[in-house]
Protein backbone atom coordinates (compact mmCIF):
# COMPACT_ATOMS: atom_id res chain seq x y z
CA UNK A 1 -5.11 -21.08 -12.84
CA UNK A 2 -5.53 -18.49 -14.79
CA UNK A 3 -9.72 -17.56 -15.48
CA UNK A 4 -11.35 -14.53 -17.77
CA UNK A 5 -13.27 -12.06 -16.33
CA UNK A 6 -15.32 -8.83 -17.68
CA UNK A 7 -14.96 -5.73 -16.09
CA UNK A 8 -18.21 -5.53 -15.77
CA UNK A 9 -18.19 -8.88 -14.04
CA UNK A 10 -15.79 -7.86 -11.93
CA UNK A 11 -17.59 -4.84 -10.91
CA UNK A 12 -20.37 -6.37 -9.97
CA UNK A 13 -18.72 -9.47 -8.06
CA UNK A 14 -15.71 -8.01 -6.73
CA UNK A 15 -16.02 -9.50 -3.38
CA UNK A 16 -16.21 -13.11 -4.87
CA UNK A 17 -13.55 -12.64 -7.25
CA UNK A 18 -10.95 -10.91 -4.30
CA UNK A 19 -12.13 -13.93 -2.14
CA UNK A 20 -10.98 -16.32 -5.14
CA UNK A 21 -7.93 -14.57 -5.60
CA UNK A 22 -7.15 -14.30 -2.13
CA UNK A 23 -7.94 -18.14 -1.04
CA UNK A 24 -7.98 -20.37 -3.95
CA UNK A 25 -4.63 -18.43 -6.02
CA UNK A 26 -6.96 -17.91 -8.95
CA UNK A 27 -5.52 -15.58 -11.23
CA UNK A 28 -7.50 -13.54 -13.78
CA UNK A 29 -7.35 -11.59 -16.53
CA UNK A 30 -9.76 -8.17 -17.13
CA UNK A 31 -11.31 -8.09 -20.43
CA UNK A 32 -13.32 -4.64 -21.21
CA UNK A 33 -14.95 -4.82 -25.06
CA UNK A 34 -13.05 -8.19 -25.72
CA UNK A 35 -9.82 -6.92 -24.89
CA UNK A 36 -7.59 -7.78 -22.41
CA UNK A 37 -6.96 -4.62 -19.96
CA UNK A 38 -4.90 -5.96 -16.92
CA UNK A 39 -4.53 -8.72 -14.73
CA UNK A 40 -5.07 -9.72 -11.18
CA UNK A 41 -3.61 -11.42 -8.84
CA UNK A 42 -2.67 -11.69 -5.29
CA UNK A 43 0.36 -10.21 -3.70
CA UNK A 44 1.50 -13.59 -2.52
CA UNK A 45 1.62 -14.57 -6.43
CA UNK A 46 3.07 -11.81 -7.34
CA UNK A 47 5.72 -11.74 -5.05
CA UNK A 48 6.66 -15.27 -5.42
CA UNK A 49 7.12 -14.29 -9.57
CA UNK A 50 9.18 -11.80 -8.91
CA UNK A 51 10.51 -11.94 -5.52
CA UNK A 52 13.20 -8.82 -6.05
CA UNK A 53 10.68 -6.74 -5.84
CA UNK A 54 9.37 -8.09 -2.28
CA UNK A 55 10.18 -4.70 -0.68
CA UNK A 56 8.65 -2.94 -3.51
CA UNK A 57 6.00 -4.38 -2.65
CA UNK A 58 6.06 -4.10 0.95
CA UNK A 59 6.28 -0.31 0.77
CA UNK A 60 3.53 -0.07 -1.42
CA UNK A 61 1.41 -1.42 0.65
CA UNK A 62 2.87 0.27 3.79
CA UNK A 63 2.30 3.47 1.98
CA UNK A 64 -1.48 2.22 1.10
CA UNK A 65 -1.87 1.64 4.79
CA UNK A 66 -0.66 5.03 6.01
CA UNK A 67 -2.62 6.78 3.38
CA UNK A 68 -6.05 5.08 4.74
CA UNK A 69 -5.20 6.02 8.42
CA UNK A 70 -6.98 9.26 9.76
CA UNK A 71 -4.80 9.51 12.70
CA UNK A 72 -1.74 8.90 10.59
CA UNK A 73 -2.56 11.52 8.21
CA UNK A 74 -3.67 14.02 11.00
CA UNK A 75 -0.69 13.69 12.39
CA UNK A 76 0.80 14.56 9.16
CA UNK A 77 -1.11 17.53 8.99
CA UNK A 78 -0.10 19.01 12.22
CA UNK A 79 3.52 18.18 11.76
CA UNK A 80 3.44 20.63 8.64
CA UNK A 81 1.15 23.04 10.65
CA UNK A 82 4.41 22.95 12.98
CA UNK A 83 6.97 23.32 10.47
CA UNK A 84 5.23 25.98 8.73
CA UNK A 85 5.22 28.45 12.08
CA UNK A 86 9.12 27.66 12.99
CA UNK A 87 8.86 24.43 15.47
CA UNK A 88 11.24 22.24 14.91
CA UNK A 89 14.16 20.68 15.58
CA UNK A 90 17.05 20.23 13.03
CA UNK A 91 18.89 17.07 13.03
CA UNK A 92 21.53 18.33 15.24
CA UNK A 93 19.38 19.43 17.40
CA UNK A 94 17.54 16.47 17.70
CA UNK A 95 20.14 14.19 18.35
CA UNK A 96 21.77 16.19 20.88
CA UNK A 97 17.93 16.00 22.69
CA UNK A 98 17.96 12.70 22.30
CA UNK A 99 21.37 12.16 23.86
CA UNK A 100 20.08 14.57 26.87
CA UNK A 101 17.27 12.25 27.25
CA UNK A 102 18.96 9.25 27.37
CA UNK A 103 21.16 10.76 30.75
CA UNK A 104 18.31 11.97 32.81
């Protein structure tokens, strides 16, 4: 069902609103000034109104997961810290390292 909500409502009850969302498929729309600015609504009802865009989706919210990971992104950082001073492998490379591997 679809509900109005202010952003200042929202704002100030976010986790009851994302707990409504999330558990009772409530869907709302944001008003700021009287105006509608956006909508929410879980990923579960979005997906299921547009399910082509499932792995959209998905990868958003992979990509939202890697981002909030420390060691994720510190192992980002030292991966370019590597590439930046010479260290690494091309792709031929690698492959014939991994094929090495494989043998011993």
């Amino acid at each position: 069902m679809l509900k109005g909500v202010t952003a200042h409502a929202l704002r100030t009850d976010l986790g009851n609103i994302l707990g409504r969302l999330g558990h009772n498929n409530e869907r709302f729309v944001i008003f700021r000034r009287n105006s509608p600015v956006g909508i929410l609504l879980s990923i579960q009802d979005y997906v299921k109104e547009h399910p082509d865009e499932y792995y959209d989706v998905q990868d958003l919210v992979d990509t939202l997961m890697e981002q909030m990971d420390p060691d994720f992104q510190a192992s980002l950082r030292r991966s370019a810290r590597e590439i930046r001073r010479g260290r690494y492998l091309t792709h031929a490379e690698l492959k014939l390292a991994l094929r090495n591997e494989k043998f011993r």
